[in-house]
N, C-alpha and C. Protein backbone atom coordinates (compact mmCIF):
# COMPACT_ATOMS: atom_id res chain seq x y z
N UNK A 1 -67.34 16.45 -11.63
CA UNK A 1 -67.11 15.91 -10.30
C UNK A 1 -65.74 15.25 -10.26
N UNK A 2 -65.24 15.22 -9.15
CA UNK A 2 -63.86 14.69 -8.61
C UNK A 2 -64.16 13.64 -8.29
N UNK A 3 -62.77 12.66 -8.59
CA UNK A 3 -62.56 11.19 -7.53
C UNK A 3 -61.78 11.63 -6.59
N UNK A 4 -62.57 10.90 -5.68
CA UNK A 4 -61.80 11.11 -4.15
C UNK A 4 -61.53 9.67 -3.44
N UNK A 5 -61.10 9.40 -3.17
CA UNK A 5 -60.94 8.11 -1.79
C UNK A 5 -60.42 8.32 -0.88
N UNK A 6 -61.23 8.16 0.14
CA UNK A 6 -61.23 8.15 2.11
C UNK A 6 -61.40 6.89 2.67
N UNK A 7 -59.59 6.94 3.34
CA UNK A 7 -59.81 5.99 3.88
C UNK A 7 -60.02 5.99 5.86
N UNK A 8 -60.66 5.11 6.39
CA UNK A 8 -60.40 5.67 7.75
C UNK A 8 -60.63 4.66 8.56
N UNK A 9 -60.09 4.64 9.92
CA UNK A 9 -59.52 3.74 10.91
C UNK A 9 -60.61 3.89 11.65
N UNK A 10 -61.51 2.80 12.35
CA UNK A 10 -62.49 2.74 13.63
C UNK A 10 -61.40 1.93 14.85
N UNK A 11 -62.13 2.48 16.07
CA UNK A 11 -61.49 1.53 17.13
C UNK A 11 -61.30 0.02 17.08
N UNK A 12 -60.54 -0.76 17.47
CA UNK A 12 -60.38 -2.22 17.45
C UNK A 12 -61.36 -2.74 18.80
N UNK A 13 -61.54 -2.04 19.40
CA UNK A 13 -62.83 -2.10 20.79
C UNK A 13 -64.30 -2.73 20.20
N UNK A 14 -64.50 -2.16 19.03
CA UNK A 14 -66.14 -2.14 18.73
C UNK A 14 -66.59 -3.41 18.41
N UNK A 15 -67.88 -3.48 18.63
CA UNK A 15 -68.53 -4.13 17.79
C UNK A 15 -68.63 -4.41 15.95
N UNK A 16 -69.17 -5.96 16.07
CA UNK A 16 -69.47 -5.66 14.05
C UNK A 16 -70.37 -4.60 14.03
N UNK A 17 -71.58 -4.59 14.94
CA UNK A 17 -72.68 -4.03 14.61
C UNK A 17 -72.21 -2.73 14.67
N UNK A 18 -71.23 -2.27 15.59
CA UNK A 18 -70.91 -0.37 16.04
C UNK A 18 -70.02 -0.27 14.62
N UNK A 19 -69.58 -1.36 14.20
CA UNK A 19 -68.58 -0.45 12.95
C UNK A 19 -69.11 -0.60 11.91
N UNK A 20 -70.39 -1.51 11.45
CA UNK A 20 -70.81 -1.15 10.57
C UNK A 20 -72.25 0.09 10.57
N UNK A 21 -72.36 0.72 11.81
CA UNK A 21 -72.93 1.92 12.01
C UNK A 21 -72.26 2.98 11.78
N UNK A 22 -70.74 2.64 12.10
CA UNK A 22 -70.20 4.13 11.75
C UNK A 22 -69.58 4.13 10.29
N UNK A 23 -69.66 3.10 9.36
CA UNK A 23 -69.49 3.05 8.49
C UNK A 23 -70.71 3.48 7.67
N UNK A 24 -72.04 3.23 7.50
CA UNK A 24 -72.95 3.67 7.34
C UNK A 24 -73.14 5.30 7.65
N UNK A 25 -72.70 5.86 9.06
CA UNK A 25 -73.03 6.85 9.04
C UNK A 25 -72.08 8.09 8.40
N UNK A 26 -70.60 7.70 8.10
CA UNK A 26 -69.79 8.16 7.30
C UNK A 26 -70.44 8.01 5.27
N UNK A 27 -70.75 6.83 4.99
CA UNK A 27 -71.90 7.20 4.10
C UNK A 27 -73.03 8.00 3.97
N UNK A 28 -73.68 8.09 5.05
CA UNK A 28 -74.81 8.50 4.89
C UNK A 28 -74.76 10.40 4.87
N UNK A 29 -73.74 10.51 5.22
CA UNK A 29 -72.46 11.95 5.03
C UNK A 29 -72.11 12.09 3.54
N UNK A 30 -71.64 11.37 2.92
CA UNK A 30 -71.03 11.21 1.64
C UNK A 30 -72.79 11.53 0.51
N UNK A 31 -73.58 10.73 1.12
CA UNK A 31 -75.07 11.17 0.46
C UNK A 31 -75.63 11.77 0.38
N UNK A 32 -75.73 12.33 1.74
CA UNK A 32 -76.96 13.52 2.21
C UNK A 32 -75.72 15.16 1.85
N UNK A 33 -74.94 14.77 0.87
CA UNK A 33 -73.76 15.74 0.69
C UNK A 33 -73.82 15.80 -1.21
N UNK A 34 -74.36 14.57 -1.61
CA UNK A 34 -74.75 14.77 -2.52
C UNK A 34 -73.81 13.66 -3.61
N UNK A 35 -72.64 13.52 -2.84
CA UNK A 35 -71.79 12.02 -3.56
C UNK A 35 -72.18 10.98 -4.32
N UNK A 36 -71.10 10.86 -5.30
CA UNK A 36 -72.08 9.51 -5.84
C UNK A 36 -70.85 8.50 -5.21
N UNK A 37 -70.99 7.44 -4.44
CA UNK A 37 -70.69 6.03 -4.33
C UNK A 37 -70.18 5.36 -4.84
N UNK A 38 -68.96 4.98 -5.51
CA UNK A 38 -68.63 3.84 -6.12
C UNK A 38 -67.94 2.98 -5.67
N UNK A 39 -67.75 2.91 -4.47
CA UNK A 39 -67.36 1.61 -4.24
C UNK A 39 -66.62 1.69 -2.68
N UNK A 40 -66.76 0.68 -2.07
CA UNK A 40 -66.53 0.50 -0.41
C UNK A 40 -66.02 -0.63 -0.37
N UNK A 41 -64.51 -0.78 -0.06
CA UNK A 41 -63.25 -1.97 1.00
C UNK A 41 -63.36 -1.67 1.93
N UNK A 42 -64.47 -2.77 2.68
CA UNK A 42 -64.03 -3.27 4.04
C UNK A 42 -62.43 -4.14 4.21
N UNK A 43 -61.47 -3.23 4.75
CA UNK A 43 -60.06 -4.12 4.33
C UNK A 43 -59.99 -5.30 6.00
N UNK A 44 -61.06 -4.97 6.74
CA UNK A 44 -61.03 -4.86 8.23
C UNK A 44 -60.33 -5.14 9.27
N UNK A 45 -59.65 -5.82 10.43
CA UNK A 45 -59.04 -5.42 11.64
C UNK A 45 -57.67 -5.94 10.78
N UNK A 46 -56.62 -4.79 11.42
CA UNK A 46 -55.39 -4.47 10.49
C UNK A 46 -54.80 -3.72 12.01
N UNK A 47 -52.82 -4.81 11.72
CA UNK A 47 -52.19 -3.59 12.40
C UNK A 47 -51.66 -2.48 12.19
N UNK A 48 -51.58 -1.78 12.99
CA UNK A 48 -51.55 0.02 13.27
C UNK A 48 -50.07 0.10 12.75
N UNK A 49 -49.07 1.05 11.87
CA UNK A 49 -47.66 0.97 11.90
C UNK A 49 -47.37 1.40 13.07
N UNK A 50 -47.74 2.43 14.00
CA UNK A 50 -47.15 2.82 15.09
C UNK A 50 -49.15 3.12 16.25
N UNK A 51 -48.63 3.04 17.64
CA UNK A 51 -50.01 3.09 18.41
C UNK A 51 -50.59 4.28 17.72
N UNK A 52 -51.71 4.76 18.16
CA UNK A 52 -52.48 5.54 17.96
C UNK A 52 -53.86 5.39 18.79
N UNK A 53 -53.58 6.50 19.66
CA UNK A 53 -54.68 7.01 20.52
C UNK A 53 -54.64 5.57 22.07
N UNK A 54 -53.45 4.94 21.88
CA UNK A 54 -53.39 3.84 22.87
C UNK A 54 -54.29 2.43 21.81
N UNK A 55 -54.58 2.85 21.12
CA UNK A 55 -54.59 1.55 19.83
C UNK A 55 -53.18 1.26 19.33
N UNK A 56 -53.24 -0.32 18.62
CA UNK A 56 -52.04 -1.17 17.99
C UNK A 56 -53.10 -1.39 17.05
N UNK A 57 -53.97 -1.58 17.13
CA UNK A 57 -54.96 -2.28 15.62
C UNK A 57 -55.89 -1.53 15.44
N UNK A 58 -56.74 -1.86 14.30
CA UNK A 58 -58.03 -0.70 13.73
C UNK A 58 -58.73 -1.51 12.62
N UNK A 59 -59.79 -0.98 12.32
CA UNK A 59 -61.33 -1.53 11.23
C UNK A 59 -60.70 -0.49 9.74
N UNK A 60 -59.96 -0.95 9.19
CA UNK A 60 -59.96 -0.13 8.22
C UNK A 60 -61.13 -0.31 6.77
N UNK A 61 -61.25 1.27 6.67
CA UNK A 61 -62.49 1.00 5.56
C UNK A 61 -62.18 2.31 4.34
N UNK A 62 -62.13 1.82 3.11
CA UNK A 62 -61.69 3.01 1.87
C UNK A 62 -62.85 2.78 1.20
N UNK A 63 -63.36 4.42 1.24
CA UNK A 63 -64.61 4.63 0.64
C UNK A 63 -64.07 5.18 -0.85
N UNK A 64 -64.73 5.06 -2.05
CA UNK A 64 -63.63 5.65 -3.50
C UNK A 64 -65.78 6.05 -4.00
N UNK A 65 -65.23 7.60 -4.16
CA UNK A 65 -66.64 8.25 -4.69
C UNK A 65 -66.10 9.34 -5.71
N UNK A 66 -67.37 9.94 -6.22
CA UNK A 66 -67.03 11.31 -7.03
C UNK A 66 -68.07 12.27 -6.16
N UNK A 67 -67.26 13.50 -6.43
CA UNK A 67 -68.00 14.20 -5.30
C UNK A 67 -67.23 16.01 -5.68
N UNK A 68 -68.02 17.04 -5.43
CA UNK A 68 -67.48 18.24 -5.27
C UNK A 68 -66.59 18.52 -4.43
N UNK A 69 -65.41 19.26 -4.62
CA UNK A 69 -65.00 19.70 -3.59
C UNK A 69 -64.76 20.25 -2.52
N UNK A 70 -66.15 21.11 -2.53
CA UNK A 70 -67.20 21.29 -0.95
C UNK A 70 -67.57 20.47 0.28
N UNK A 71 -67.34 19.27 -0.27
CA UNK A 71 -68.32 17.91 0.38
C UNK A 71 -66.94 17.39 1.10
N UNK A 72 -65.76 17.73 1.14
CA UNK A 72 -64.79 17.07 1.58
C UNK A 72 -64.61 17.77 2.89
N UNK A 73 -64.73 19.19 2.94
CA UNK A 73 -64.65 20.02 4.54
C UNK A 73 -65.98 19.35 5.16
N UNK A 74 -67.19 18.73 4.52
CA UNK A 74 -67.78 18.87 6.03
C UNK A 74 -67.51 17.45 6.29
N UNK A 75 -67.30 15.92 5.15
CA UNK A 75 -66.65 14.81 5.84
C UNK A 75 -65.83 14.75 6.56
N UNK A 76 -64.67 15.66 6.56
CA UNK A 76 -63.70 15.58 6.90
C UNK A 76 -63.82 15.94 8.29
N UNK A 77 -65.10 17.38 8.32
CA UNK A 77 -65.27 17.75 9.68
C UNK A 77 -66.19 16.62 10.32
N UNK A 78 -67.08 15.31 10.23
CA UNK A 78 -67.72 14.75 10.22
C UNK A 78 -67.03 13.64 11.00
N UNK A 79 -65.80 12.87 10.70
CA UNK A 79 -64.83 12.08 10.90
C UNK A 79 -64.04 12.79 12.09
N UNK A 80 -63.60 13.91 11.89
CA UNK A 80 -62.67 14.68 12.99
C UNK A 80 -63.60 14.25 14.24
N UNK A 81 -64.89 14.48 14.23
CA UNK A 81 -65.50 15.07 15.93
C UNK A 81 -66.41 13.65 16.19
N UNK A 82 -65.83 12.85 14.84
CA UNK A 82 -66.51 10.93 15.78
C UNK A 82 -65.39 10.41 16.68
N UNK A 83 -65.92 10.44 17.66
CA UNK A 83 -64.34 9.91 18.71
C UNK A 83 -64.45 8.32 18.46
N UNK A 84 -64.77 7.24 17.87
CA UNK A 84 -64.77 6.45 17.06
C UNK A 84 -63.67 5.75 16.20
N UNK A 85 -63.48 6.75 15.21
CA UNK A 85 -62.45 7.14 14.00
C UNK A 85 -60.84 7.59 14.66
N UNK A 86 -60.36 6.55 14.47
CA UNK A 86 -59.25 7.10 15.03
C UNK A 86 -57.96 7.82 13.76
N UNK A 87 -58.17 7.65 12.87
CA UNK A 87 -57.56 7.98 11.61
C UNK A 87 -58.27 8.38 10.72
N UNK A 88 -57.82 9.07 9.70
CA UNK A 88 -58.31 9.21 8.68
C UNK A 88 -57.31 9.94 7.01
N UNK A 89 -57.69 9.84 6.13
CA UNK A 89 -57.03 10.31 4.78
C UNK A 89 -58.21 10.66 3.55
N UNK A 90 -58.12 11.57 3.10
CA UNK A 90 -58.59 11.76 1.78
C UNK A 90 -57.86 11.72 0.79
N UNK A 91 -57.66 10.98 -0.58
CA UNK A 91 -57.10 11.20 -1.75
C UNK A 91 -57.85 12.01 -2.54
N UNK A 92 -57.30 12.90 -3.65
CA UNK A 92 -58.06 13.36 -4.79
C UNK A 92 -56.91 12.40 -5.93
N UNK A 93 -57.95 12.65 -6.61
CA UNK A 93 -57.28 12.46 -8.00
C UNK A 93 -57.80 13.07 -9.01
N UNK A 94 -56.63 13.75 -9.49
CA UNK A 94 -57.17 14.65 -10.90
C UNK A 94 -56.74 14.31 -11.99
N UNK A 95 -55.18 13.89 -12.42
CA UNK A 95 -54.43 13.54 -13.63
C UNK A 95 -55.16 12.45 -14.38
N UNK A 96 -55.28 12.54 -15.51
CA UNK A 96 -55.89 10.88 -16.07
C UNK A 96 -54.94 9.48 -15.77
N UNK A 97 -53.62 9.51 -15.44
CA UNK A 97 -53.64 8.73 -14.92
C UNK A 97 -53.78 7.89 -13.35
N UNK A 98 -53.86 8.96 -12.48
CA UNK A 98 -54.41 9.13 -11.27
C UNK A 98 -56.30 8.48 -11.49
N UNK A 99 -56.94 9.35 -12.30
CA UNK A 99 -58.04 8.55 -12.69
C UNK A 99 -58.36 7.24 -13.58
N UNK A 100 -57.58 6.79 -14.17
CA UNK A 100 -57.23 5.33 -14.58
C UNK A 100 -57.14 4.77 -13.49
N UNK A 101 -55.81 4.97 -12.46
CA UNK A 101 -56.06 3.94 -10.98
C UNK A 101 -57.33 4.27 -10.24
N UNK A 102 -57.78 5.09 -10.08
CA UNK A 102 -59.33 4.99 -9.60
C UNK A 102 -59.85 4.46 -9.65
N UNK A 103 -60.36 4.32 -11.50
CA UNK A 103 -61.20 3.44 -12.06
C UNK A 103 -61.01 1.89 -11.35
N UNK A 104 -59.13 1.70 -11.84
CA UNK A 104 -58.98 0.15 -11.43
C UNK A 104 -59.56 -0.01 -9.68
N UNK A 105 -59.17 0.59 -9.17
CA UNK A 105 -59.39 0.34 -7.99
C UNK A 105 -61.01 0.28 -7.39
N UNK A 106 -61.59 1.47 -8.26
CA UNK A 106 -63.21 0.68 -8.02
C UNK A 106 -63.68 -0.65 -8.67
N UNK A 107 -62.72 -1.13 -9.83
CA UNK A 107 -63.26 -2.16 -10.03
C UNK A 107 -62.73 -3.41 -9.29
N UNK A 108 -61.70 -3.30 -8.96
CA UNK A 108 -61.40 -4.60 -8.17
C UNK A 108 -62.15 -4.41 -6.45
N UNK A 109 -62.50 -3.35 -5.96
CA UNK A 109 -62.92 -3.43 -5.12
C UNK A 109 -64.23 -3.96 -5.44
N UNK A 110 -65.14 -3.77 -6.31
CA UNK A 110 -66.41 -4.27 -6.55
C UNK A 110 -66.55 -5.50 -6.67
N UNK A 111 -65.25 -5.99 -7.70
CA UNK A 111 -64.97 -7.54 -7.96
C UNK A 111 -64.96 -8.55 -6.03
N UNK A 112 -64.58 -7.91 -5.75
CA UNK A 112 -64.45 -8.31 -3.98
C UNK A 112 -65.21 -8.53 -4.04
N UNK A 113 -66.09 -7.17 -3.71
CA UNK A 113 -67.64 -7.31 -3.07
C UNK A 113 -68.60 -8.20 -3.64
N UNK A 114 -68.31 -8.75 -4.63
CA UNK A 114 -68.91 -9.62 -5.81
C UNK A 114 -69.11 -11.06 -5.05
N UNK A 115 -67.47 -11.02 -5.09
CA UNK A 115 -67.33 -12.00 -5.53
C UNK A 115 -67.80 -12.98 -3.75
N UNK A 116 -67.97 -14.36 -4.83
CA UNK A 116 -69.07 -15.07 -3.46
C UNK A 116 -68.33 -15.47 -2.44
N UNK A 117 -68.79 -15.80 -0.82
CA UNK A 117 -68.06 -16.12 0.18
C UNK A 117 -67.85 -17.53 -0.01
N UNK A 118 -66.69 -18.23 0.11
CA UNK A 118 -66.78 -20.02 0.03
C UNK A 118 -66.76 -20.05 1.35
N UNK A 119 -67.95 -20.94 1.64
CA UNK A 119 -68.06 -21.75 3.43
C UNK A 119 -67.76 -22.97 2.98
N UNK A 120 -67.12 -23.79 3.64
CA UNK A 120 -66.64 -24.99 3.70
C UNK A 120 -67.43 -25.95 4.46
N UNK A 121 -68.42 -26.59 4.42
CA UNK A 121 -69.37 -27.25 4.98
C UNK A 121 -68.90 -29.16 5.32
N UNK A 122 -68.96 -28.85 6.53
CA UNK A 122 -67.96 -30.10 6.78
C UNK A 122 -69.49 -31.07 6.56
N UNK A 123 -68.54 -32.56 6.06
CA UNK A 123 -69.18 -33.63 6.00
C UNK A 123 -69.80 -34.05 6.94
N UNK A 124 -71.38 -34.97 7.02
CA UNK A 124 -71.76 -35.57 7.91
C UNK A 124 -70.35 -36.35 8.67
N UNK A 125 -70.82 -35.86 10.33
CA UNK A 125 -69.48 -37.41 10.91
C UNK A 125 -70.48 -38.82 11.30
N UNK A 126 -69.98 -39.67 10.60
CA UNK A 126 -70.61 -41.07 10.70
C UNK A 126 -70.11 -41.41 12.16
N UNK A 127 -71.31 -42.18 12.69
CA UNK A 127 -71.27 -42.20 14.13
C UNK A 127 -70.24 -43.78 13.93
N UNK A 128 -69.22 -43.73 15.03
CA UNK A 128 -68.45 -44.38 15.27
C UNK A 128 -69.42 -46.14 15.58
N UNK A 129 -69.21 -47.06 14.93
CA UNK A 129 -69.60 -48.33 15.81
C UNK A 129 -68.56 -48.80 16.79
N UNK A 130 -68.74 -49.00 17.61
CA UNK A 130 -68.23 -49.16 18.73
C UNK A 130 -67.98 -50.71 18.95
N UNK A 131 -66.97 -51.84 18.38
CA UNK A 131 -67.25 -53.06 18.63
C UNK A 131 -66.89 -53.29 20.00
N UNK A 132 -67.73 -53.88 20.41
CA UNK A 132 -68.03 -54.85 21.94
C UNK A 132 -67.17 -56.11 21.79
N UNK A 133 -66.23 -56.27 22.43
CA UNK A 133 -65.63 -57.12 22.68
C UNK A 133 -65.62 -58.28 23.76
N UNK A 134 -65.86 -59.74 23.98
CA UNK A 134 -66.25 -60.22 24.85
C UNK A 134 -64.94 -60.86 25.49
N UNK A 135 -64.61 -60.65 26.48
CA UNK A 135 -63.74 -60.91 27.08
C UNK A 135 -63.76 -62.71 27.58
N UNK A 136 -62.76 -63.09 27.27
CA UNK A 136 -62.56 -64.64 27.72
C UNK A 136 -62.49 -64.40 29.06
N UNK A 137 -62.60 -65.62 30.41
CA UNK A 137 -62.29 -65.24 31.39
C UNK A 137 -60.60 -66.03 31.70
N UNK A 138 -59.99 -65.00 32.62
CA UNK A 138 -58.43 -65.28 32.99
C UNK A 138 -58.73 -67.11 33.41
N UNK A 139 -57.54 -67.20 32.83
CA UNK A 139 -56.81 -68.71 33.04
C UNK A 139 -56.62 -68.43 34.29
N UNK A 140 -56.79 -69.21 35.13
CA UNK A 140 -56.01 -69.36 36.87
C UNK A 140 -54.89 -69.98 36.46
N UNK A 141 -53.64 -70.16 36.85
CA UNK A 141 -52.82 -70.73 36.66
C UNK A 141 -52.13 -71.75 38.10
């Protein structure tokens, strides 16, 4: 089997929920095709170098799998006819060192996916005391 990585552009219009459907369903292509999976960068909303399709921005997402080289005409045809996808690229890599950066690159992408989200959880706010001040009354003069 071949390494391949596809990367590809969704509209800047969508939803989380619509782009992580068409991200799913561009997997679920890569599976039901027989791919094995190794690893998925969500890199997500990114500007465009030049417009495209009346887009300036896009959901970019690089899928890095091993896979036959059969399985790439029908993704490829799969991606073409989602009006969705406004871009797209396949890499192969065959040379061992072409497959050395593979490797690295599935592993730091995994290391991502790993690695934990820090939320920053703000401190209780202590309720202000409010001192009351008693006012003397004005001197008449």
């Amino acid at each position: 089997m071949t390494c391949y990585e596809t990367l590809f552009v969704v509209k800047p219009t969508l939803t989380d929920e619509e782009i992580a459907a068409q991200v799913a369903k561009v997997k679920a292509t890569l599976e039901n095709e027989g791919a094995e999976l190794q690893a998925t960068d969500d890199m997500g909303m990114r500007k465009l170098a030049y417009p495209v399709a009346k887009n300036d921005r896009g959901y970019y997402t690089v899928l890095f799998y091993k896979a036959e080289g059969t399985i790439i005409t029908e993704l490829e045809r799969t991606l073409k006819i989602n009006e969705e996808v406004i871009k797209f690229l396949t890499v192969k890599y065959v040379k061992n060192k072409e497959i050395a950066q593979f490797n690295k690159l599935v592993a730091a992408a995994n290391k991502s996916a790993e690695a934990p989200v820090v939320t920053t959880e703000e401190a209780p706010v202590a309720e202000e005391v409010v001192a009351e001040t008693t006012e003397a009354p004005a001197e008449e003069a």
